[in-house]
N, C-alpha and C. Protein backbone atom coordinates (compact mmCIF):
# COMPACT_ATOMS: atom_id res chain seq x y z
N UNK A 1 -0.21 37.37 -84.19
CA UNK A 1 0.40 36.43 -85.10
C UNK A 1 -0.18 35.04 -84.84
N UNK A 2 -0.79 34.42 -85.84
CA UNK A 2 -1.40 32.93 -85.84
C UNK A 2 -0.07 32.01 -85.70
N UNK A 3 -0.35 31.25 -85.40
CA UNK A 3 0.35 30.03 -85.01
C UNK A 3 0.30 28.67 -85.93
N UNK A 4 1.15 28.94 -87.03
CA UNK A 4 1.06 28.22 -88.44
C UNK A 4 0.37 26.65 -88.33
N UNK A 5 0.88 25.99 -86.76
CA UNK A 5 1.27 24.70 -86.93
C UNK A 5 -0.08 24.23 -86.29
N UNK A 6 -1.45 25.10 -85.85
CA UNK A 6 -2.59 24.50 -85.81
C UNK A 6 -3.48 24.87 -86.81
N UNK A 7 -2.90 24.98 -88.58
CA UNK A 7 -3.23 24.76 -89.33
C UNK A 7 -3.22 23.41 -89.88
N UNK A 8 -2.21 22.89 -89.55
CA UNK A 8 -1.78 21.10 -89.76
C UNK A 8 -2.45 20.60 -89.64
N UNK A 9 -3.21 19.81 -90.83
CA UNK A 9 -4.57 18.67 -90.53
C UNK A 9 -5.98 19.02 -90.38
N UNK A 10 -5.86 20.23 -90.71
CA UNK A 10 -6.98 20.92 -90.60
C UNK A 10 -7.83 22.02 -91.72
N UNK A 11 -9.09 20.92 -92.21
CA UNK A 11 -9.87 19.99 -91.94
C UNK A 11 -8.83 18.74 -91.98
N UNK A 12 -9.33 17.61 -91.37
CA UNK A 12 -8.74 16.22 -91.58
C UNK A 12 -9.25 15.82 -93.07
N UNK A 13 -8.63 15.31 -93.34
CA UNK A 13 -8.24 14.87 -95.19
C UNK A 13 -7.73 13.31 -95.22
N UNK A 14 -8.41 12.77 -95.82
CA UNK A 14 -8.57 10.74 -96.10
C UNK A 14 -7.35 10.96 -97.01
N UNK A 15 -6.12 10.33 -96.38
CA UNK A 15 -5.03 9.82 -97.25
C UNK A 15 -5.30 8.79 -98.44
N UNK A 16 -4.20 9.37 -99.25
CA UNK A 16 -4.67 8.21 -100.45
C UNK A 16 -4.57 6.88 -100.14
N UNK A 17 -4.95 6.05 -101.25
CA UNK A 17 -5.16 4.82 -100.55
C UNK A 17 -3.38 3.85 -101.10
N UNK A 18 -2.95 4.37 -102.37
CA UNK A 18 -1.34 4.31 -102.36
C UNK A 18 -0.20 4.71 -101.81
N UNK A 19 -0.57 6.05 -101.16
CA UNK A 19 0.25 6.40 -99.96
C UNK A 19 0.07 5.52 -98.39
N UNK A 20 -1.03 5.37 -98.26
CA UNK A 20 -1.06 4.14 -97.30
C UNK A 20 -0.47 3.03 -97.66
N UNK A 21 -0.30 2.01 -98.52
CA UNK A 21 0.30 0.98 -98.66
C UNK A 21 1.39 0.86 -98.99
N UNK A 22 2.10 2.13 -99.55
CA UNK A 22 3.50 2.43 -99.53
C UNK A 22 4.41 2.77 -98.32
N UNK A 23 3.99 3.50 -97.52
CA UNK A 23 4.08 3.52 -95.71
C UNK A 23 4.04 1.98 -95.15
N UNK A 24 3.08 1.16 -95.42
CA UNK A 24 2.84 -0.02 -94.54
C UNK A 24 3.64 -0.40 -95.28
N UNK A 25 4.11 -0.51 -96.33
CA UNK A 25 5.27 -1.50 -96.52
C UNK A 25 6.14 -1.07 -96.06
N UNK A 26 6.57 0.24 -96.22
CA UNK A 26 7.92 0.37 -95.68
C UNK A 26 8.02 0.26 -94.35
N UNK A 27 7.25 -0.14 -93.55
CA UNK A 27 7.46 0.07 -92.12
C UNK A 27 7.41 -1.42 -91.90
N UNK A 28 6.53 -2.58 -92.84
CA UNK A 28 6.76 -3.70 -92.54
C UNK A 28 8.52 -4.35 -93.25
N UNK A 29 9.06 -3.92 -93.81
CA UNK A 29 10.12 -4.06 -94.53
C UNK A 29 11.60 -3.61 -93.41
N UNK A 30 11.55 -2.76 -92.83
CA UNK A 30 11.70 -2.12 -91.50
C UNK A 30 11.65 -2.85 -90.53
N UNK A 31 10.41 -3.51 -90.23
CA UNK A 31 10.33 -4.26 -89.24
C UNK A 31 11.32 -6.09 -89.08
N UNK A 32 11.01 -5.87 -90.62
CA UNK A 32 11.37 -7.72 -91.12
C UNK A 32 13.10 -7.01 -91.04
N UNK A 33 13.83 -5.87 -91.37
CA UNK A 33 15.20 -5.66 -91.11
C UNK A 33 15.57 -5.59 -89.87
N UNK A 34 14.91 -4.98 -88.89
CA UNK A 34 15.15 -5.08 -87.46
C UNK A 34 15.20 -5.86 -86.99
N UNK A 35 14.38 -7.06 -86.91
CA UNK A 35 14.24 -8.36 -86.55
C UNK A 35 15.33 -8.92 -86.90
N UNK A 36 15.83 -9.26 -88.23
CA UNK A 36 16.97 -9.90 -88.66
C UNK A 36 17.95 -9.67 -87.95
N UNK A 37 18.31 -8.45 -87.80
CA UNK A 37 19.55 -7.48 -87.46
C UNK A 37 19.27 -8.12 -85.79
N UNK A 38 18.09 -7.96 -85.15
CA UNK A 38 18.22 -8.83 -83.49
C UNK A 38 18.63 -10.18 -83.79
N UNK A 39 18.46 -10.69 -84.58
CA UNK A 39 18.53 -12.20 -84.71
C UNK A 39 20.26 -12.24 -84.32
N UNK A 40 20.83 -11.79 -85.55
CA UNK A 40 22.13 -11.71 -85.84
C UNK A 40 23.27 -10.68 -84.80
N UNK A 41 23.14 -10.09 -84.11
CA UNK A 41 23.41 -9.38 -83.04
C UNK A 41 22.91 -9.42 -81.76
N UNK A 42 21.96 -9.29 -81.12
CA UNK A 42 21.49 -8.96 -80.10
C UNK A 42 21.38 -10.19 -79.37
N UNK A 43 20.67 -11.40 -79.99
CA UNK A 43 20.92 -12.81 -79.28
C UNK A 43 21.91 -13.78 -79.26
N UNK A 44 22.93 -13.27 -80.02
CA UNK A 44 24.27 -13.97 -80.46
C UNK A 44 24.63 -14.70 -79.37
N UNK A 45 25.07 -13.97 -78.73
CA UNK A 45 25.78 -14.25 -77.54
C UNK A 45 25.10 -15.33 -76.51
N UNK A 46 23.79 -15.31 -76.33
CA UNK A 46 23.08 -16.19 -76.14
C UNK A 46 22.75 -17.47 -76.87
N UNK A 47 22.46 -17.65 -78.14
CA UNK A 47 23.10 -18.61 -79.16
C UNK A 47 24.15 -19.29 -78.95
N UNK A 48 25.27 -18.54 -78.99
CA UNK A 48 26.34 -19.13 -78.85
C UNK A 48 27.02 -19.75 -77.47
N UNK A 49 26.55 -19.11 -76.60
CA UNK A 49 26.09 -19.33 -75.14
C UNK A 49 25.53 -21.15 -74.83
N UNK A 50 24.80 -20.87 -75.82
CA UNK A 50 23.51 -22.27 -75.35
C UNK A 50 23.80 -23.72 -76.04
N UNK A 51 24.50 -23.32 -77.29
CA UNK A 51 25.14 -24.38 -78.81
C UNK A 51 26.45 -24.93 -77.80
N UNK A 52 27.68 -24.07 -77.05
CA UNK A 52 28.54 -24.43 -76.75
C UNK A 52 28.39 -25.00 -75.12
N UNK A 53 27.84 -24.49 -74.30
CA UNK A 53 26.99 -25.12 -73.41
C UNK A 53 26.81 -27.16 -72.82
N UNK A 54 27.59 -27.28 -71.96
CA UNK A 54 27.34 -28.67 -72.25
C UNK A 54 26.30 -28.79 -71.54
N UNK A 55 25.13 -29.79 -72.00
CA UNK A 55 23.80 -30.47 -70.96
C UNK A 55 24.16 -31.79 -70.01
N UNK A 56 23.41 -31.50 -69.26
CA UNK A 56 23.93 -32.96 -67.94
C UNK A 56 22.84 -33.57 -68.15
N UNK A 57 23.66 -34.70 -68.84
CA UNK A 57 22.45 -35.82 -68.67
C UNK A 57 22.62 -36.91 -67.70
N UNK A 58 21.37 -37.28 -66.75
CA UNK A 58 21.85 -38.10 -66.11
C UNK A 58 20.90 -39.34 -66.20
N UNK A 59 21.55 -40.38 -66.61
CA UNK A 59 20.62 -41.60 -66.62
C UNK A 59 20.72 -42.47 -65.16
């Protein structure tokens, strides 16, 4: 019995060139949501940390 899954990709085959730029967007679109989502969660606490924070100034 062959082993279906080293048929996969084989020969290698040049993706279209609209399926590539539909992928890169979505993964840059993805990326620009993740980021946001750290912005707004993940450093909060640090933000808010640093805004309420008093500085010593000393003259």
């Amino acid at each position: 019995m062959d082993n279906p899954f080293k048929k996969i990709g084989q020969p290698p085959k040049e993706v279209p060139e609209d399926l590539k730029k539909k992928v890169m967007g979505d993964i840059a679109a993805f990326k620009l949501f993740m980021e946001t989502a750290s912005l707004f969660s993940v450093n909060y606490a640090e933000a808010a940390e640093s805004f309420f924070k008093k500085k010593n100034h000393n003259k």
